[in-house]
N, C-alpha and C. Protein backbone atom coordinates (compact mmCIF):
# COMPACT_ATOMS: atom_id res chain seq x y z
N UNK A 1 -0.53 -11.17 17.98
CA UNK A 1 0.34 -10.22 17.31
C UNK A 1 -0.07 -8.81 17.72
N UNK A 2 0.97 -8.00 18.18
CA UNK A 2 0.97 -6.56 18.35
C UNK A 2 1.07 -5.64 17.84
N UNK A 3 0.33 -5.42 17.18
CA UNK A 3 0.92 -3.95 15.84
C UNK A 3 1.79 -2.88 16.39
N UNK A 4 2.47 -1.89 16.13
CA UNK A 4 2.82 -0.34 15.90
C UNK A 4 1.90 0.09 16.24
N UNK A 5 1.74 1.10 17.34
CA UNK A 5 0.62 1.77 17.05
C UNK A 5 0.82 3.06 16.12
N UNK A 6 -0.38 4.00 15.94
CA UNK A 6 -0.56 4.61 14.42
C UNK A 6 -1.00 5.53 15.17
N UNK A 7 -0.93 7.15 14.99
CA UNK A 7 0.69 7.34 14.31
C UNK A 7 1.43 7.31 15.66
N UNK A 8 2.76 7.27 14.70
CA UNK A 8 4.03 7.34 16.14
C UNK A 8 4.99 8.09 15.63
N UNK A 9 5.32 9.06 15.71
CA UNK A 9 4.97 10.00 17.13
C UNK A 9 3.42 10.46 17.09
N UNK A 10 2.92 11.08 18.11
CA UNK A 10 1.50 10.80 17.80
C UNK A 10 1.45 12.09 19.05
N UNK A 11 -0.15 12.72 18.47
CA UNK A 11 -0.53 14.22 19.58
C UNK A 11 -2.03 14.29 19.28
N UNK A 12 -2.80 14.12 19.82
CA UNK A 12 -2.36 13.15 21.73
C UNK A 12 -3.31 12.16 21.79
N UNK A 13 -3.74 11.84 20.26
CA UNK A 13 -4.38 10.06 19.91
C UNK A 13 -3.42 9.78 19.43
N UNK A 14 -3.76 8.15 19.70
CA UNK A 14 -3.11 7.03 18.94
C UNK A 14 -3.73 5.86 18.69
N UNK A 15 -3.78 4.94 17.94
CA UNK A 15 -4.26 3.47 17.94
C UNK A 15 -3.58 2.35 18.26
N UNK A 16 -3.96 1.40 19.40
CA UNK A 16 -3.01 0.52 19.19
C UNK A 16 -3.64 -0.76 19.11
N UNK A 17 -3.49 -1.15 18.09
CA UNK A 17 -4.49 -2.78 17.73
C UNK A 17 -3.41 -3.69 17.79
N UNK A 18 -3.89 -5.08 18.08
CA UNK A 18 -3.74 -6.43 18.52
C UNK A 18 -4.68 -7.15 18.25
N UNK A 19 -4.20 -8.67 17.64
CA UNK A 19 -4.75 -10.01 17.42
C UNK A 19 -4.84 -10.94 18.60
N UNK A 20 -6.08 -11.22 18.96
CA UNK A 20 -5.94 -12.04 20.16
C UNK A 20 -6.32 -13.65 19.67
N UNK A 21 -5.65 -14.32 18.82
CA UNK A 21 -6.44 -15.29 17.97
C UNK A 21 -7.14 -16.52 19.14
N UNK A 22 -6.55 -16.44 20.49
CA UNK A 22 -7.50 -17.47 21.53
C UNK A 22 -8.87 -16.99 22.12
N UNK A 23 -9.20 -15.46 22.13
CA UNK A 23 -10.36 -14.80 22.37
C UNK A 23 -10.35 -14.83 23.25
N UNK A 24 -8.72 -15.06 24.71
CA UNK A 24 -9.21 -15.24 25.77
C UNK A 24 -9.45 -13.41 26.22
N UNK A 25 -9.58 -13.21 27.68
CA UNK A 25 -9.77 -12.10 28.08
C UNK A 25 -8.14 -11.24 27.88
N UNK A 26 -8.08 -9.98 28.03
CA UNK A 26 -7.06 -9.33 27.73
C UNK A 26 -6.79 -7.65 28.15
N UNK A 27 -5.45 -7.32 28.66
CA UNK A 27 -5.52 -6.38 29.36
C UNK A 27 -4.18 -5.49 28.60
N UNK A 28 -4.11 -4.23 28.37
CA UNK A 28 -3.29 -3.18 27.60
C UNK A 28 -2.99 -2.21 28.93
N UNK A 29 -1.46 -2.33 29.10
CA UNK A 29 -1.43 -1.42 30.44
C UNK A 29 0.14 -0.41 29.96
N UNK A 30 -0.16 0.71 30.13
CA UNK A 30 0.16 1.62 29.22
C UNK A 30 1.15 2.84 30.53
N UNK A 31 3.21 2.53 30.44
CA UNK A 31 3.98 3.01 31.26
C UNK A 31 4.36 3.84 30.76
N UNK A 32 4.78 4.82 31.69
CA UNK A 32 5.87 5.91 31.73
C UNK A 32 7.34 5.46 31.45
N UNK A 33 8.12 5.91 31.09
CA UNK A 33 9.71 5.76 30.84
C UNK A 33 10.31 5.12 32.59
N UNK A 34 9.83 5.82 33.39
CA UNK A 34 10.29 5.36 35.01
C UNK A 34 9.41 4.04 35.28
N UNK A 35 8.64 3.63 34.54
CA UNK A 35 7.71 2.31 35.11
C UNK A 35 6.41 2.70 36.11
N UNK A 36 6.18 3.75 35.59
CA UNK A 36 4.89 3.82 36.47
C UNK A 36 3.47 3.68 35.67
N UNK A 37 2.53 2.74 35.89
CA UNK A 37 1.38 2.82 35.08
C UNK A 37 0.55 4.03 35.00
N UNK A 38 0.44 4.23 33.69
CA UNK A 38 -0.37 6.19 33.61
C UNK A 38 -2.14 5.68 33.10
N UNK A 39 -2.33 4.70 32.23
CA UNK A 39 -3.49 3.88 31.58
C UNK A 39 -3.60 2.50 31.70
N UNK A 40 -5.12 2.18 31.49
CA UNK A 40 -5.30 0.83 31.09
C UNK A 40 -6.63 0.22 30.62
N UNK A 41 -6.44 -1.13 29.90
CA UNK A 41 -7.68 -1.09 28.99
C UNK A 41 -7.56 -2.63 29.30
N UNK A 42 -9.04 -3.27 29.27
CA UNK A 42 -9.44 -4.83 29.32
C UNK A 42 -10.00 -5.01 28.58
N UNK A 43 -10.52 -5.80 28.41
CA UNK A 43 -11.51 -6.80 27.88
C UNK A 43 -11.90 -7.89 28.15
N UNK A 44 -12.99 -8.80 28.48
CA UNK A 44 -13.38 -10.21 28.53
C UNK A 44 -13.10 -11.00 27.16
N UNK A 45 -12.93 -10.61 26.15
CA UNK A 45 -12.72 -11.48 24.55
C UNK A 45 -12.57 -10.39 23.09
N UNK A 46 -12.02 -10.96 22.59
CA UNK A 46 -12.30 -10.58 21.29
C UNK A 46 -10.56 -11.34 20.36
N UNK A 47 -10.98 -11.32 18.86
CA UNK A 47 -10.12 -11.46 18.23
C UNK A 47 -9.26 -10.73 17.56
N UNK A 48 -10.14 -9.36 17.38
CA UNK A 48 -9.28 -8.13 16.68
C UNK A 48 -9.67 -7.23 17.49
N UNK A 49 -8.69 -6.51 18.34
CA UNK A 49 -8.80 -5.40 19.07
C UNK A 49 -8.18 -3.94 18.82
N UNK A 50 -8.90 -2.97 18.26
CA UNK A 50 -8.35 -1.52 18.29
C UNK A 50 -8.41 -0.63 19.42
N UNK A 51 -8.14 -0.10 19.94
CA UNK A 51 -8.22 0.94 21.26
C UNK A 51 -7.54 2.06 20.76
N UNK A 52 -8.74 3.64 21.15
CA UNK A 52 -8.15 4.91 20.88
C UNK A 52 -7.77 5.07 21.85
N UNK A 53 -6.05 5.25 22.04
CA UNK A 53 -5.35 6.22 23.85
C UNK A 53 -5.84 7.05 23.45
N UNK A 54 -5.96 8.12 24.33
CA UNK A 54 -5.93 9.41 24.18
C UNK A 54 -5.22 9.68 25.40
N UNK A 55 -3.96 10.51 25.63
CA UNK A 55 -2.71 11.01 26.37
C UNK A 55 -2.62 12.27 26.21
N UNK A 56 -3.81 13.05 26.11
CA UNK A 56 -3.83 14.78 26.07
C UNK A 56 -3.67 14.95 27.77
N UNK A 57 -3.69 14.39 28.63
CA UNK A 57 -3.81 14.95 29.84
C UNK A 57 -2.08 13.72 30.07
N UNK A 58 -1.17 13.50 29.02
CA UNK A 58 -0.04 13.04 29.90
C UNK A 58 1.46 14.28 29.31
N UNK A 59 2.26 14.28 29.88
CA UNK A 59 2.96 14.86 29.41
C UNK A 59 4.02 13.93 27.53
N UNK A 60 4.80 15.09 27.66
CA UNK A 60 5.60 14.15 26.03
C UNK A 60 6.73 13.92 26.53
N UNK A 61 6.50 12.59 25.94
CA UNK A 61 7.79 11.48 26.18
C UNK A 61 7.63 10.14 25.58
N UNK A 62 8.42 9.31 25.95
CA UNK A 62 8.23 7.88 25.62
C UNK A 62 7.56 6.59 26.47
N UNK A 63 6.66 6.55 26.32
CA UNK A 63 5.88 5.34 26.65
C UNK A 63 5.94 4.27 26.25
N UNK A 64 5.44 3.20 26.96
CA UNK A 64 5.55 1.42 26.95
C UNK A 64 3.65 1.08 26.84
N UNK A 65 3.57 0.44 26.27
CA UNK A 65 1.74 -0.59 26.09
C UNK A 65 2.65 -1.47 26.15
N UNK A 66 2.12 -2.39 27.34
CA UNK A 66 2.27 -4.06 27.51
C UNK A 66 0.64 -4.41 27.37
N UNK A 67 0.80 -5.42 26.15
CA UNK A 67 -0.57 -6.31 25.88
C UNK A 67 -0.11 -7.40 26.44
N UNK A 68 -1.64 -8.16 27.05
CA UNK A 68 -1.22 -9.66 27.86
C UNK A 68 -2.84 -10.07 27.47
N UNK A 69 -2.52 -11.09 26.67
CA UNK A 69 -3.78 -11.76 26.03
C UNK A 69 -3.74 -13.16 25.97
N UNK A 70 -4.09 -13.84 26.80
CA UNK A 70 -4.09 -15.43 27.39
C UNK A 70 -2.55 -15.15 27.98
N UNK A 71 -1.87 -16.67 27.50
CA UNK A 71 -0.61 -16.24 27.76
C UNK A 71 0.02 -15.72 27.11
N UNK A 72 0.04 -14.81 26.36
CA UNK A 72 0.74 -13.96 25.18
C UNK A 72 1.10 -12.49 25.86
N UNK A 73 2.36 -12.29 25.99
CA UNK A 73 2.16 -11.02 26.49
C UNK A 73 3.76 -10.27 25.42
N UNK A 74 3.29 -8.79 24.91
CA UNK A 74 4.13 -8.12 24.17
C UNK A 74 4.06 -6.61 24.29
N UNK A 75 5.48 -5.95 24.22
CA UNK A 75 5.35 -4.54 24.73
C UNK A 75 6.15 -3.77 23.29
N UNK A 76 5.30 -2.44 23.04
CA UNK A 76 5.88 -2.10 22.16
C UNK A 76 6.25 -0.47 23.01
N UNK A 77 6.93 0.44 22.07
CA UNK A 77 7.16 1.28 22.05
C UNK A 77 6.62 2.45 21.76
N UNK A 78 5.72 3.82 21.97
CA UNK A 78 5.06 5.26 21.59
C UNK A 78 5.44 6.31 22.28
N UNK A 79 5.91 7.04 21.12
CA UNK A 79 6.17 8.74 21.54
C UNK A 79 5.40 9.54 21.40
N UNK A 80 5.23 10.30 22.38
CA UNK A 80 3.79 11.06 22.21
C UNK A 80 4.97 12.92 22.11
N UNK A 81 4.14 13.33 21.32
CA UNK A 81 5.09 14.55 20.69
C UNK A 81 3.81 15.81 21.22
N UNK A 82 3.92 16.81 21.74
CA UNK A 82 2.94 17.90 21.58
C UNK A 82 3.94 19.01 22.19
């Protein structure tokens, strides 16, 4: 499961936590509106995962986080406002 991340709209942290309930390894890869990757975050395991973005060095707009955790993969939506 993929939470919301917190807050949204958000300047220029955000949180975005996920349940990985198989503990397999897992990767958070974080687009631009055109599809270009700007971030990204792994891990080898865990079951509850929080990650601080920090997007002070991206411009404001609307961004994509695709989480892919075993075979589970889900993309949510963040506006970054400044």
């Amino acid at each position: 499961e993929v939470f919301q991340n917190y807050p949204n709209p958000f300047n220029p942290t955000t949180k975005i936590t996920f349940n990985n309930p198989s503990n397999k390894a897992w990767t958070v890869s974080i687009f631009n509106v055109t599809g270009q990757r700007v971030d990204e975050f792994s891990g080898e395991s865990g079951t509850h995962i929080e990650l601080d973005w920090d997007a002070s060095n991206l411009a404001s707009g609307v961004y994509f986080y695709k989480v892919v955790a075993g075979d589970n993969t889900e993309t949510k939506k963040a506006v970054l406002l400044k």
